[in-house]
PDB file of N, CA and C in Angstrom:
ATOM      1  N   UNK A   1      96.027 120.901 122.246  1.00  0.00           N
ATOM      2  CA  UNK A   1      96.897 119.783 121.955  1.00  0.00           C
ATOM      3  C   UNK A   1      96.128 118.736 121.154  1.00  0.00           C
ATOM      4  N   UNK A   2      94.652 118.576 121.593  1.00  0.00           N
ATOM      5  CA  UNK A   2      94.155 117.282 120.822  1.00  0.00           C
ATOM      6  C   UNK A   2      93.915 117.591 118.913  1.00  0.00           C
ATOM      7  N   UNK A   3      93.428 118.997 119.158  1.00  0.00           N
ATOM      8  CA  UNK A   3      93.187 119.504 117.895  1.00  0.00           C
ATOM      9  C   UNK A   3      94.586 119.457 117.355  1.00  0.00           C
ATOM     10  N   UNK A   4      95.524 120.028 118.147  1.00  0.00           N
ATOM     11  CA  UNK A   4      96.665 120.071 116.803  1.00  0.00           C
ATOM     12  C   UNK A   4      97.268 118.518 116.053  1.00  0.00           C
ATOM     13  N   UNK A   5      96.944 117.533 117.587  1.00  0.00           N
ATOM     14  CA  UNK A   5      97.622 116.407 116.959  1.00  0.00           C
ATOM     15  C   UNK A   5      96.281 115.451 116.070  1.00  0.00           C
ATOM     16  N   UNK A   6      94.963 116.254 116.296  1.00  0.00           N
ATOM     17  CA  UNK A   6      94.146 115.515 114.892  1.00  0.00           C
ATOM     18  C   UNK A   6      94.393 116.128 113.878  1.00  0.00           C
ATOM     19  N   UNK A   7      94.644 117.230 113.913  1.00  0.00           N
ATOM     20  CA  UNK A   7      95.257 117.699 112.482  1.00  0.00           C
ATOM     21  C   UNK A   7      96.542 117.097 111.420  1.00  0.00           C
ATOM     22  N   UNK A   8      97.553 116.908 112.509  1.00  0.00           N
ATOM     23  CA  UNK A   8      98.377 116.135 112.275  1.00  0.00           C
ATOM     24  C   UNK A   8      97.852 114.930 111.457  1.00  0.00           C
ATOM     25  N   UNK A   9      97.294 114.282 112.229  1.00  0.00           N
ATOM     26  CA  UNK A   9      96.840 112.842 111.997  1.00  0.00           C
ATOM     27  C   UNK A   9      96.023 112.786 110.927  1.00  0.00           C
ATOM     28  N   UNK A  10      95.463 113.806 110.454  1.00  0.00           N
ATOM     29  CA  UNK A  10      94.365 114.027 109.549  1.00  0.00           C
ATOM     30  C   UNK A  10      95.127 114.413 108.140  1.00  0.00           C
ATOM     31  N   UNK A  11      96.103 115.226 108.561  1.00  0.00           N
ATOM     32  CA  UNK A  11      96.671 115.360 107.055  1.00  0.00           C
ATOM     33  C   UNK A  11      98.031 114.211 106.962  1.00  0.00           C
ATOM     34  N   UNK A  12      98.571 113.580 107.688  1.00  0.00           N
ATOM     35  CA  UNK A  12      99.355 112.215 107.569  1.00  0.00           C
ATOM     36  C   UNK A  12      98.194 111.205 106.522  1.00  0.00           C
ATOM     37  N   UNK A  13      97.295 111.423 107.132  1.00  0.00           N
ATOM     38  CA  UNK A  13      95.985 110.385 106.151  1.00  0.00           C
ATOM     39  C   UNK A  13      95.570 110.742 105.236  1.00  0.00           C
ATOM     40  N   UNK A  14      95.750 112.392 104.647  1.00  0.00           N
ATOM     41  CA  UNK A  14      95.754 112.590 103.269  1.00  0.00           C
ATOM     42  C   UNK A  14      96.742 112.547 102.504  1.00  0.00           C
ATOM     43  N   UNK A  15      97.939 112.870 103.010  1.00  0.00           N
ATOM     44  CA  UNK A  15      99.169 112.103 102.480  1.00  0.00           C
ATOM     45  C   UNK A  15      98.607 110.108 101.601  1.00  0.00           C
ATOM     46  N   UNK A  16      98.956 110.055 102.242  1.00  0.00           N
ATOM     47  CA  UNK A  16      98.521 108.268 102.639  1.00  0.00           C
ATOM     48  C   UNK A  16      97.324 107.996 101.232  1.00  0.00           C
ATOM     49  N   UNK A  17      96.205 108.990 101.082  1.00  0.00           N
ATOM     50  CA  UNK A  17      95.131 108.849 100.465  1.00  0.00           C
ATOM     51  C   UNK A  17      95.519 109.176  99.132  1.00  0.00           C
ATOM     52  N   UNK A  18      96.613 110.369  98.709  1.00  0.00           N
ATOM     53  CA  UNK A  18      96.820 110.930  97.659  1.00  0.00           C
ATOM     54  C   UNK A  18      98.049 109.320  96.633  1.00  0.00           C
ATOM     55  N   UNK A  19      98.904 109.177  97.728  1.00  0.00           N
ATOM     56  CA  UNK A  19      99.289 108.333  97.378  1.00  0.00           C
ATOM     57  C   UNK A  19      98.846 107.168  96.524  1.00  0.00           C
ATOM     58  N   UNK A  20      97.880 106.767  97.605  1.00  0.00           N
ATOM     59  CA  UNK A  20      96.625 105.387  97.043  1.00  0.00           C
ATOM     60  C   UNK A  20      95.996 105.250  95.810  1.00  0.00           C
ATOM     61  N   UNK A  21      95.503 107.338  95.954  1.00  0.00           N
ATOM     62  CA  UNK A  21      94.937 106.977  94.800  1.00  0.00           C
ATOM     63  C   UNK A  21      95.013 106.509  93.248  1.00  0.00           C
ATOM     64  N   UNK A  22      96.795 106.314  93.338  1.00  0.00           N
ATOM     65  CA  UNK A  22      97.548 106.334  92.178  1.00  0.00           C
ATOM     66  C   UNK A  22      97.970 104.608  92.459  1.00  0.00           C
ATOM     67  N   UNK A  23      98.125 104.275  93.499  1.00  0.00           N
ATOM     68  CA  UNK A  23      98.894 102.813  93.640  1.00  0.00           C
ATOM     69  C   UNK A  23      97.632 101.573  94.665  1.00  0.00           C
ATOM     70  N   UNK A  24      97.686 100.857  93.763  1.00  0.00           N
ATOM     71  CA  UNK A  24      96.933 100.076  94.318  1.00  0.00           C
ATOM     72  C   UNK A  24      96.981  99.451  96.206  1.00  0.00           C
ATOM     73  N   UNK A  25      98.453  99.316  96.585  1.00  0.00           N
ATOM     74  CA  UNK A  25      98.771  98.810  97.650  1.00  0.00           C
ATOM     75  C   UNK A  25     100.062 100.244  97.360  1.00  0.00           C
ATOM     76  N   UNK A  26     100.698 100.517  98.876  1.00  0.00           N
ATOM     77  CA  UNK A  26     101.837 100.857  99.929  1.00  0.00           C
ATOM     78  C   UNK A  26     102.732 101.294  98.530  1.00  0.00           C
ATOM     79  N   UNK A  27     103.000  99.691  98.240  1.00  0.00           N
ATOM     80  CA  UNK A  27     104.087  98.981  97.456  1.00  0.00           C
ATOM     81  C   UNK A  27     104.035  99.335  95.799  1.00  0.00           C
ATOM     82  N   UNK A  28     103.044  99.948  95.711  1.00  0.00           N
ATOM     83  CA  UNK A  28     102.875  99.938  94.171  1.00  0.00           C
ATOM     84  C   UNK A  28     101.745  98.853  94.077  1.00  0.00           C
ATOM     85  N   UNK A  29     101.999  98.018  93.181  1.00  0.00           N
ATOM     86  CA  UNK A  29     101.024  96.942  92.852  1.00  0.00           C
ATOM     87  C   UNK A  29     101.783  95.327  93.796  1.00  0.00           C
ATOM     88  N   UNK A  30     102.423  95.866  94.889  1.00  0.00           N
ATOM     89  CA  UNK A  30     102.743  94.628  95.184  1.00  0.00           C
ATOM     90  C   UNK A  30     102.024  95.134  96.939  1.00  0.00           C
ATOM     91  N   UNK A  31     101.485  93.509  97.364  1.00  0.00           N
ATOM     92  CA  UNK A  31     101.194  93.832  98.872  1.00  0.00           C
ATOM     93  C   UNK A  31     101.924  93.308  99.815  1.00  0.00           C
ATOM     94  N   UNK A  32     102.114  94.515 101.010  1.00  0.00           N
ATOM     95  CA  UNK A  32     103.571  93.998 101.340  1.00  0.00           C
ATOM     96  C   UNK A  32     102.960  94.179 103.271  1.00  0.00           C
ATOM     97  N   UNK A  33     103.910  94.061 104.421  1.00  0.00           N
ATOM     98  CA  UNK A  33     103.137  93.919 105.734  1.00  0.00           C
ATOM     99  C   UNK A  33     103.027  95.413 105.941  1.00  0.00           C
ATOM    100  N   UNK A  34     103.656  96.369 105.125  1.00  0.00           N
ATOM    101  CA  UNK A  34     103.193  97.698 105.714  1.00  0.00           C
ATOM    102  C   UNK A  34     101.292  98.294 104.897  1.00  0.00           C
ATOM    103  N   UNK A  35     101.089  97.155 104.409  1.00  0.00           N
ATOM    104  CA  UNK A  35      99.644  97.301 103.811  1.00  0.00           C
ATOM    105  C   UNK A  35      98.954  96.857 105.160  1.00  0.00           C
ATOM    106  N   UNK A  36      99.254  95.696 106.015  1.00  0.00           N
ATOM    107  CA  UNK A  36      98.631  95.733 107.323  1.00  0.00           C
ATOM    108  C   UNK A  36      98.843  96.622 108.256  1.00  0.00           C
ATOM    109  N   UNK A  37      99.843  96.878 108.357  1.00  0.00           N
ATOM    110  CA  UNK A  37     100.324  98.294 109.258  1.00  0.00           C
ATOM    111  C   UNK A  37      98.859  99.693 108.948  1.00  0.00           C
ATOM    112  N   UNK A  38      99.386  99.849 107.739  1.00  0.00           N
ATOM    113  CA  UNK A  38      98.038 100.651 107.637  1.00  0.00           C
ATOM    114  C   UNK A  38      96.731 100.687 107.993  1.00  0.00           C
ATOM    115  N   UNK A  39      96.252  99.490 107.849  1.00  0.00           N
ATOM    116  CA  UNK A  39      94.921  98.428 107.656  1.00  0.00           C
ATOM    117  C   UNK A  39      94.633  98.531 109.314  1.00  0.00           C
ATOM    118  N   UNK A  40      95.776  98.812 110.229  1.00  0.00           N
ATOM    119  CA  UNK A  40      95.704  98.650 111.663  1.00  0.00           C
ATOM    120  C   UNK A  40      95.540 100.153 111.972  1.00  0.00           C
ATOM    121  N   UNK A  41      96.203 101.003 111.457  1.00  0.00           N
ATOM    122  CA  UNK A  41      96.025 102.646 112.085  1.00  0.00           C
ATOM    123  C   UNK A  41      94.793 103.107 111.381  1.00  0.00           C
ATOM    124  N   UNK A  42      94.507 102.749 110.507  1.00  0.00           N
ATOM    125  CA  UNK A  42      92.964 103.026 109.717  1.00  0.00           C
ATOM    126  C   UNK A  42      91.950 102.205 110.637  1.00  0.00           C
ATOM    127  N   UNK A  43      91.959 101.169 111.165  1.00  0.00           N
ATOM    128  CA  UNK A  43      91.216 100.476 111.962  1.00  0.00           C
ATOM    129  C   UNK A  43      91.093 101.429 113.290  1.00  0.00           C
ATOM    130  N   UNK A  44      92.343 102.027 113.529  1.00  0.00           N
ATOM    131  CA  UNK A  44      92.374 102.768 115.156  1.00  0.00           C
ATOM    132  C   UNK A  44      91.818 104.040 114.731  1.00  0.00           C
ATOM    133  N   UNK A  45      92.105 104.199 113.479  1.00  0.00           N
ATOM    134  CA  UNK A  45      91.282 106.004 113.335  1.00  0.00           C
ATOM    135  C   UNK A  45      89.643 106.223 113.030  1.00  0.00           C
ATOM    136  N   UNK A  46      89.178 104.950 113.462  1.00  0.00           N
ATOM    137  CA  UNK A  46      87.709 104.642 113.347  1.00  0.00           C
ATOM    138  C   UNK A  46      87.288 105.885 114.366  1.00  0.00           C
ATOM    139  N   UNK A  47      87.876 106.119 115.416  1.00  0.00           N
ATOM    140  CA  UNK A  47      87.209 106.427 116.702  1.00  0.00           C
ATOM    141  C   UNK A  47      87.695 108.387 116.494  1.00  0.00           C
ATOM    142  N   UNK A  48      88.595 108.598 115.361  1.00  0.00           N
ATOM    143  CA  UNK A  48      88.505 110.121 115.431  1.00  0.00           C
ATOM    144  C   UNK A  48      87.702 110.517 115.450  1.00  0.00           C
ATOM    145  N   UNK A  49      87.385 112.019 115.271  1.00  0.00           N
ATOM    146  CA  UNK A  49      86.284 113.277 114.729  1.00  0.00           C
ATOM    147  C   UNK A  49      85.988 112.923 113.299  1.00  0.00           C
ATOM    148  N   UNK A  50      87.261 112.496 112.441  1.00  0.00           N
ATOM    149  CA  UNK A  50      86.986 112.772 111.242  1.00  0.00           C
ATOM    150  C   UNK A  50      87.913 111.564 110.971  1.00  0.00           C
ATOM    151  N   UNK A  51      87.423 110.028 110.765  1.00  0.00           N
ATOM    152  CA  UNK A  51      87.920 108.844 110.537  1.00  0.00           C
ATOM    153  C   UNK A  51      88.565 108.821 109.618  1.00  0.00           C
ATOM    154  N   UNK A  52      89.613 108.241 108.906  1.00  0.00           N
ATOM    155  CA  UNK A  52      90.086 107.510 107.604  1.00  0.00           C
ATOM    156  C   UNK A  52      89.099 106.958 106.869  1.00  0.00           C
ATOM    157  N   UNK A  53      87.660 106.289 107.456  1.00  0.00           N
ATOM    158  CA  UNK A  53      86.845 105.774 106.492  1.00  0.00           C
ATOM    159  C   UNK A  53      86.452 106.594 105.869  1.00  0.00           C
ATOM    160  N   UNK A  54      85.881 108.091 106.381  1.00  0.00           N
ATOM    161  CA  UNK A  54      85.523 109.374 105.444  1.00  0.00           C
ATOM    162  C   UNK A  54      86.002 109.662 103.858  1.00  0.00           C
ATOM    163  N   UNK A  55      87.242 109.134 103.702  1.00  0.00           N
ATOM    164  CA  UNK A  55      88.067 109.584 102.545  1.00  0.00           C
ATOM    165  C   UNK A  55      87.607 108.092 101.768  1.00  0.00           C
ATOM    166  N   UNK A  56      87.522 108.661 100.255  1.00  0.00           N
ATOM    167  CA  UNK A  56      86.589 107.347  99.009  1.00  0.00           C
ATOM    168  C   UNK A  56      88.192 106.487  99.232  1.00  0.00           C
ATOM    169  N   UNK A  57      88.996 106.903  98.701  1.00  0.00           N
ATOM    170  CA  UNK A  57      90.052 106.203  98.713  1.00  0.00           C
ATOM    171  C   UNK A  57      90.802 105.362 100.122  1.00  0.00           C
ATOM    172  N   UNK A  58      90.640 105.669 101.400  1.00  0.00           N
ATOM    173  CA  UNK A  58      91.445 105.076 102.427  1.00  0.00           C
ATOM    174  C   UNK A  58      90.153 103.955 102.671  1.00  0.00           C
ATOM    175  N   UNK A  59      88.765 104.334 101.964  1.00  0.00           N
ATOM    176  CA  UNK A  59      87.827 103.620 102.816  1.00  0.00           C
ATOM    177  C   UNK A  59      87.791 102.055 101.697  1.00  0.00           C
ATOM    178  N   UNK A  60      88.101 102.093 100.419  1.00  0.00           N
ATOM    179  CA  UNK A  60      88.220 101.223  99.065  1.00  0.00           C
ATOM    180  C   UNK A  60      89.429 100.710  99.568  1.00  0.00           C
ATOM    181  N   UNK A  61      91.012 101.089 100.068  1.00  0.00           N
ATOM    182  CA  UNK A  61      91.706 100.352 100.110  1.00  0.00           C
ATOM    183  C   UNK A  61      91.399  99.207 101.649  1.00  0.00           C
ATOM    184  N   UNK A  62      90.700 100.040 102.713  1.00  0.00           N
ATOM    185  CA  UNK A  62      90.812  99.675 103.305  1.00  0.00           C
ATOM    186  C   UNK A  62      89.978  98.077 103.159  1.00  0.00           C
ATOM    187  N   UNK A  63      88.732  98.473 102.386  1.00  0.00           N
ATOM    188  CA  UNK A  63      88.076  97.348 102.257  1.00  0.00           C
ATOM    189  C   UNK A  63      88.861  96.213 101.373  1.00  0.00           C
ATOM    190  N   UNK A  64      89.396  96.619 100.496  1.00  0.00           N
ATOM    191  CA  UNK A  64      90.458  95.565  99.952  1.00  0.00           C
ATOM    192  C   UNK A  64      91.062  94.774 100.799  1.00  0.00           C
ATOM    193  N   UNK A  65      91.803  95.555 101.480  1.00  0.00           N
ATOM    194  CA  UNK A  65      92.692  94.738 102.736  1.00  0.00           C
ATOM    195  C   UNK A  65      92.087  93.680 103.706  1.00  0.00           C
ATOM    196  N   UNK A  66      90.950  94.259 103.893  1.00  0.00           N
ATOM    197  CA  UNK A  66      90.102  93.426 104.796  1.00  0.00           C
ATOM    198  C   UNK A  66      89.587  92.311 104.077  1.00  0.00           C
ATOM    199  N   UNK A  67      89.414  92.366 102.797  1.00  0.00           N
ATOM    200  CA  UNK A  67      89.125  91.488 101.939  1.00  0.00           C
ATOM    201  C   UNK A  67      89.843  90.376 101.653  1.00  0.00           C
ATOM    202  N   UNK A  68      90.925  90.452 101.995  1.00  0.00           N
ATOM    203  CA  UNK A  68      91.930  89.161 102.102  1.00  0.00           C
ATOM    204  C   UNK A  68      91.590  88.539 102.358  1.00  0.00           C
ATOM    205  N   UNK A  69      91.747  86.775 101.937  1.00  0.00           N
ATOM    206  CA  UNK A  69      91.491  85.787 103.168  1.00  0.00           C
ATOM    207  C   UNK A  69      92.168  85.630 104.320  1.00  0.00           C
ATOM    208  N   UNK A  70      93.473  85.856 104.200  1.00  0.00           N
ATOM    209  CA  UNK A  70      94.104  85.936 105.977  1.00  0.00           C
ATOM    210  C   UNK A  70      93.688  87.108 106.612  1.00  0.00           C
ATOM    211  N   UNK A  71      92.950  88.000 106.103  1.00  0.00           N
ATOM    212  CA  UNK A  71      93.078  89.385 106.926  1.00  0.00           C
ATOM    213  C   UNK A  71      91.599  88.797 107.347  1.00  0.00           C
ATOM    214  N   UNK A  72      90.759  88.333 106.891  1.00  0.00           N
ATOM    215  CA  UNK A  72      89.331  87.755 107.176  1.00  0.00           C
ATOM    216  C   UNK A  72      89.420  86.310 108.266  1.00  0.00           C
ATOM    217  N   UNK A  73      90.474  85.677 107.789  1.00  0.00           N
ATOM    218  CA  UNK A  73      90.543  84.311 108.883  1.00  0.00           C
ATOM    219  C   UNK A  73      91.038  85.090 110.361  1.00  0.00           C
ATOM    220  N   UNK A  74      92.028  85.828 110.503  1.00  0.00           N
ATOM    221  CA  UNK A  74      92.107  86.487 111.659  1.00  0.00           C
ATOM    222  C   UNK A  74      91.415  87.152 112.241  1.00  0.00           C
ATOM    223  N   UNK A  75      90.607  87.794 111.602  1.00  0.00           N
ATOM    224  CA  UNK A  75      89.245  88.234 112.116  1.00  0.00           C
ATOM    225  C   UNK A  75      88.517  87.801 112.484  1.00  0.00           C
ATOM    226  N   UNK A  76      88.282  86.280 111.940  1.00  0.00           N
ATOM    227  CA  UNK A  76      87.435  85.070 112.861  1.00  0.00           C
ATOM    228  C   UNK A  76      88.187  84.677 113.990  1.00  0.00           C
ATOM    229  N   UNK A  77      88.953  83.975 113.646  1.00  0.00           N
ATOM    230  CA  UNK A  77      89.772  83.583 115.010  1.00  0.00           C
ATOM    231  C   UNK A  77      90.141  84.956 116.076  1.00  0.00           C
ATOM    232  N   UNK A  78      89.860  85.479 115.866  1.00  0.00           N
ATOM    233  CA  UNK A  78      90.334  86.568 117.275  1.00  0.00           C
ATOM    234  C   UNK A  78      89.077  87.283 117.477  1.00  0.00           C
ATOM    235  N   UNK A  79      88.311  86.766 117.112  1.00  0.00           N
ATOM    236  CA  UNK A  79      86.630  87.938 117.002  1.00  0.00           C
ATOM    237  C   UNK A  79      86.257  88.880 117.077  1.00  0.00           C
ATOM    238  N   UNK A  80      86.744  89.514 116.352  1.00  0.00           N
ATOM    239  CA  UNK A  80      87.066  90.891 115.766  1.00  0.00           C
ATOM    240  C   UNK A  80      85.154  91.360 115.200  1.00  0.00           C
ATOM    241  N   UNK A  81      84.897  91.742 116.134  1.00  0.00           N
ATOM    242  CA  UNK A  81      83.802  92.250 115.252  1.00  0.00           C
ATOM    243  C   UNK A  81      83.705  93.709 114.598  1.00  0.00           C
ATOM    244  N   UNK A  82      82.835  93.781 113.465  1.00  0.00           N
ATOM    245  CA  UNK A  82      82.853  94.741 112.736  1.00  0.00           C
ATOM    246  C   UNK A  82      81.803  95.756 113.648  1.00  0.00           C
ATOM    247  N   UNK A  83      82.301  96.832 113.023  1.00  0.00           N
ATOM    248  CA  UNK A  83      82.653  97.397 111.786  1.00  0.00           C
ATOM    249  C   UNK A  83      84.335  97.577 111.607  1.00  0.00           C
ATOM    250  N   UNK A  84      84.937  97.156 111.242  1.00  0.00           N
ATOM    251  CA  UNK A  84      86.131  96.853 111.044  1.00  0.00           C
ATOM    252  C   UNK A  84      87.413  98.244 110.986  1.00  0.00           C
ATOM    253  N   UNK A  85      86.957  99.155 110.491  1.00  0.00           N
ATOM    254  CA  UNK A  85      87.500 100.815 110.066  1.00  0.00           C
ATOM    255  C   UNK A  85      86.010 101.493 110.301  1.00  0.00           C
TER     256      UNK A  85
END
């Protein structure tokens, strides 16, 4: 069961990656709250076998995202320590 549903989860995130690599954000070139949505299940897939940070592309958007200033002020205020993804 765990293997089948990391598999799952693993190719949902190459989905996700193939996408990216063509569109800057979700949205195309616009950033929208399902760019945090992501930014949050990429944060939770830190702890797989085989993370979202692994992939060049989920690990560049992800750092974008984090790169925000609100995505960075919330990270202070709630003390979020890194490593972030």
């Amino acid at each position: 069961m765990r293997a089948a549903t990391a598999a799952r989860i693993a190719a949902t995130y190459g989905r996700l990656a193939q996408h990216l690599a063509d569109n800057r954000w979700l949205l195309g070139d616009r950033f929208s709250a399902a760019d945090l949505y992501l930014f949050m299940f990429i944060r939770w897939g830190r702890v797989l076998p085989n993370p979202p940070r692994n992939s060049d592309v989920l690990r560049r958007y992800a750092e974008a995202v984090a790169a925000r200033p609100a995505v960075v002020k919330t990270f202070e205020v709630e003390g979020v320590p890194a490593p972030f993804f």
